[in-house]
Protein backbone atom coordinates (compact mmCIF):
# COMPACT_ATOMS: atom_id res chain seq x y z
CA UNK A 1 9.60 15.39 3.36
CA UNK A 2 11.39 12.64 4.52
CA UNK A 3 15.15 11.87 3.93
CA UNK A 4 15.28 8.45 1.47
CA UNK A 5 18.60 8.11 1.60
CA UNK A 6 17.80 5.87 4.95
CA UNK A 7 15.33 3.37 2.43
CA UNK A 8 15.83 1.06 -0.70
CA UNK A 9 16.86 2.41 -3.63
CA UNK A 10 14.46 3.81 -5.94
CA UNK A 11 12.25 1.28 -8.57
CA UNK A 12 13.57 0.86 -11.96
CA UNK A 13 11.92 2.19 -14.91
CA UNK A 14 10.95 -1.99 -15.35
CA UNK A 15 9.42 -2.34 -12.25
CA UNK A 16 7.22 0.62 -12.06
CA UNK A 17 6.31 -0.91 -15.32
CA UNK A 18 5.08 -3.90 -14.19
CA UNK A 19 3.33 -2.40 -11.26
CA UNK A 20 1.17 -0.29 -13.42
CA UNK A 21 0.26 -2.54 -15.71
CA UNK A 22 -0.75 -5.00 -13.05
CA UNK A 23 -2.48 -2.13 -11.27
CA UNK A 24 -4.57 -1.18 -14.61
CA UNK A 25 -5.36 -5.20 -14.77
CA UNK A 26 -6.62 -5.29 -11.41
CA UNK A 27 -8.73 -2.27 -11.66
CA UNK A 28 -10.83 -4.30 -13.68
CA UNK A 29 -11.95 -6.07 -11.14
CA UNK A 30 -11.10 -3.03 -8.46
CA UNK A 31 -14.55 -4.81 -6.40
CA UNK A 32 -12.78 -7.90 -5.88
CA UNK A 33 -9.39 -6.37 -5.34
CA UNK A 34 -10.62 -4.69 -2.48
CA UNK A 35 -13.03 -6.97 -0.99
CA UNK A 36 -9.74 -9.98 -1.08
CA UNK A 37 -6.99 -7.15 0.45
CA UNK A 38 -9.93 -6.21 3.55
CA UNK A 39 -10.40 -10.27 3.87
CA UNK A 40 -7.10 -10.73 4.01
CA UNK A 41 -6.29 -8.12 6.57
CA UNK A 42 -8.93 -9.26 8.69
CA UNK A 43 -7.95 -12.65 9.37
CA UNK A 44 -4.03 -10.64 9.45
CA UNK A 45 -5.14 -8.08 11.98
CA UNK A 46 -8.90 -9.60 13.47
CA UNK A 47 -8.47 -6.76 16.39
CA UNK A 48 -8.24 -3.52 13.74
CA UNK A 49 -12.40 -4.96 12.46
CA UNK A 50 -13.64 -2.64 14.59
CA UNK A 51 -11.71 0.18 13.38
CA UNK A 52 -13.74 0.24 9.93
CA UNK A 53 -17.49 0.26 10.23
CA UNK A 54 -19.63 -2.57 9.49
CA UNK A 55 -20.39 -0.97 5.86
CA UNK A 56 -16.71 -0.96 3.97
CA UNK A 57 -18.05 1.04 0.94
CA UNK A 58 -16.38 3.71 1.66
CA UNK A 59 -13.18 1.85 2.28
CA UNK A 60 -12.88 0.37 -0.06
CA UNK A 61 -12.95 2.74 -2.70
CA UNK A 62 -10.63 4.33 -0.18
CA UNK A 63 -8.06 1.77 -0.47
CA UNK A 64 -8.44 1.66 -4.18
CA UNK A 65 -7.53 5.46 -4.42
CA UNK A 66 -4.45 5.18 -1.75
CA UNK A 67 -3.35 2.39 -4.61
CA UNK A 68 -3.88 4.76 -7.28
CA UNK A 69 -2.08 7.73 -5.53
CA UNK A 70 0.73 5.06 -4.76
CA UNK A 71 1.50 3.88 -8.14
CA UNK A 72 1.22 7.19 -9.50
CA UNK A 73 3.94 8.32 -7.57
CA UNK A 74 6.11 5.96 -8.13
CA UNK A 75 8.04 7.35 -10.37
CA UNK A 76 9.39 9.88 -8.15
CA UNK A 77 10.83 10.26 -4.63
CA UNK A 78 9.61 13.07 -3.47
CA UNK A 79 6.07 11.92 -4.88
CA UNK A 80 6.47 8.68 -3.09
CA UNK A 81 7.67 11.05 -0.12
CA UNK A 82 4.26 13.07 -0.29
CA UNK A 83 2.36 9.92 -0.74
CA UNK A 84 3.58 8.41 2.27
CA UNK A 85 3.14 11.58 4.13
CA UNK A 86 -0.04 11.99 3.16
CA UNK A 87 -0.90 8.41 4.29
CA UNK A 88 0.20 8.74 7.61
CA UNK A 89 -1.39 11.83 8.30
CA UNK A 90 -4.94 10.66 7.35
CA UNK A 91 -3.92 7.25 9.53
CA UNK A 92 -2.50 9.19 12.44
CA UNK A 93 -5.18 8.88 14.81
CA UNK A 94 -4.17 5.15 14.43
CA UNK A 95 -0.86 4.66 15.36
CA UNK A 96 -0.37 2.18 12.76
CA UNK A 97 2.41 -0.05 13.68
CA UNK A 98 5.18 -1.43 11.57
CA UNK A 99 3.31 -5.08 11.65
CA UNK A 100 -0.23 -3.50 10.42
CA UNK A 101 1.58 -2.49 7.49
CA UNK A 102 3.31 -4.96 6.56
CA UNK A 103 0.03 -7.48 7.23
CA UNK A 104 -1.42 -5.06 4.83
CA UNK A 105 1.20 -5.25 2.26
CA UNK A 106 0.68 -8.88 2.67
CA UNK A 107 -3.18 -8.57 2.22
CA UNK A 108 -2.88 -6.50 -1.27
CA UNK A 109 0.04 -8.83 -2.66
CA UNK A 110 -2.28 -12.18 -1.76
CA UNK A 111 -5.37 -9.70 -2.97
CA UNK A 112 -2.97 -9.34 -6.36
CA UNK A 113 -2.38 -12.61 -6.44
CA UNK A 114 -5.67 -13.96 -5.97
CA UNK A 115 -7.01 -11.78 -9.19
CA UNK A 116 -4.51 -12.22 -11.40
CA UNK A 117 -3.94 -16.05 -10.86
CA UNK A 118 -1.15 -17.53 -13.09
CA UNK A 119 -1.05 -13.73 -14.14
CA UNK A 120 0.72 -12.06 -11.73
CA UNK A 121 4.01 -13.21 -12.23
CA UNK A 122 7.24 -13.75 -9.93
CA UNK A 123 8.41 -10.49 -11.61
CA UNK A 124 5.36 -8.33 -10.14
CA UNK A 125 5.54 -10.22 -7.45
CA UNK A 126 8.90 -8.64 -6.62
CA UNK A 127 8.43 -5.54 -8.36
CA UNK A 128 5.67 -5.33 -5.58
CA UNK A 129 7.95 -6.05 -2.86
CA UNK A 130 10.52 -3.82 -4.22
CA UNK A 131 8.02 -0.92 -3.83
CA UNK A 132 6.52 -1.93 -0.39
CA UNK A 133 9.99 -2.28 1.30
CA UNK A 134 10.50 1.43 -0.27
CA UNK A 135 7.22 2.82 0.50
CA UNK A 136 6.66 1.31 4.34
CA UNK A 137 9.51 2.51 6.01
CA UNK A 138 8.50 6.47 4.71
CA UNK A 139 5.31 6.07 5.89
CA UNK A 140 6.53 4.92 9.53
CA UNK A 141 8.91 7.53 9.03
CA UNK A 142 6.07 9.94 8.15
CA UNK A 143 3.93 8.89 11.03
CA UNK A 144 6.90 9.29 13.74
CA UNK A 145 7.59 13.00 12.33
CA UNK A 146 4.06 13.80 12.48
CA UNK A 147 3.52 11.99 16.06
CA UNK A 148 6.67 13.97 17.61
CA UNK A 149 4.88 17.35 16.88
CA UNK A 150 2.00 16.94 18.65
């Protein structure tokens, strides 16, 4: 697993609060969530289209479980470690850069945003960010172990 030491310090008991709950919210509407966060990439990252299929079924429901398995984890680092290693593995073939993730951390906050409305408040907003600038960098980090062994 990787070493966190390196990344943000771990989300308070507050924030992962307000991350589930505006996780649960959105999973309401989990259709919409995921339709807004691929729209969003898209016009983010036009040249990664191709990547996906012209059906995004299965995507989506994809990136609604990666969300899942994300905010589950949360709560501790070395789930948020596995998470993030599990992540880049099934991405590897990719070579997702540092800017694809962060256009796609930008997708599901505007896809959050978009759903919730006057709802999702400055708070999530940076409860969000908080986890995002703790969660991308063990990914890359996940991704460069995993690419130096092969």
């Amino acid at each position: 697993m990787s070493e966190v030491a390196d990344h943000p310090p771990p989300l308070q008991p507050d924030q992962i609060a307000l991350i589930e709950g505006s996780f649960t919210r959105a999973l309401r509407g989990k259709a919409e969530l995921s339709d807004r966060v691929y729209d969003r990439f898209f016009e983010l990252e036009p040249d990664t289209r191709h990547l996906f299929g012209e059906d995004l079924v299965v995507q989506r429901a994809k990136i609604i479980w990666a969300l899942s398995f994300t905010v589950r984890a949360m709560v501790s680092d070395i789930e948020l470690a596995r998470a993030a290693e599990h992540l880049a593995r099934s991405h590897l073939r990719f070579h997702i850069t540092e800017t694809q993730l962060r256009h796609m951390e930008k997708a599901i906050l505007g896809a959050f945003r978009d759903c919730a409305g006057e709802g999702f408040t400055a708070e999530m907003q940076a409860s969000w960010q908080a986890a995002f600038d703790r969660f991308l960098p063990m990914i890359l980090s996940a991704q460069d172990r995993l690419l130096a062994r092969d």
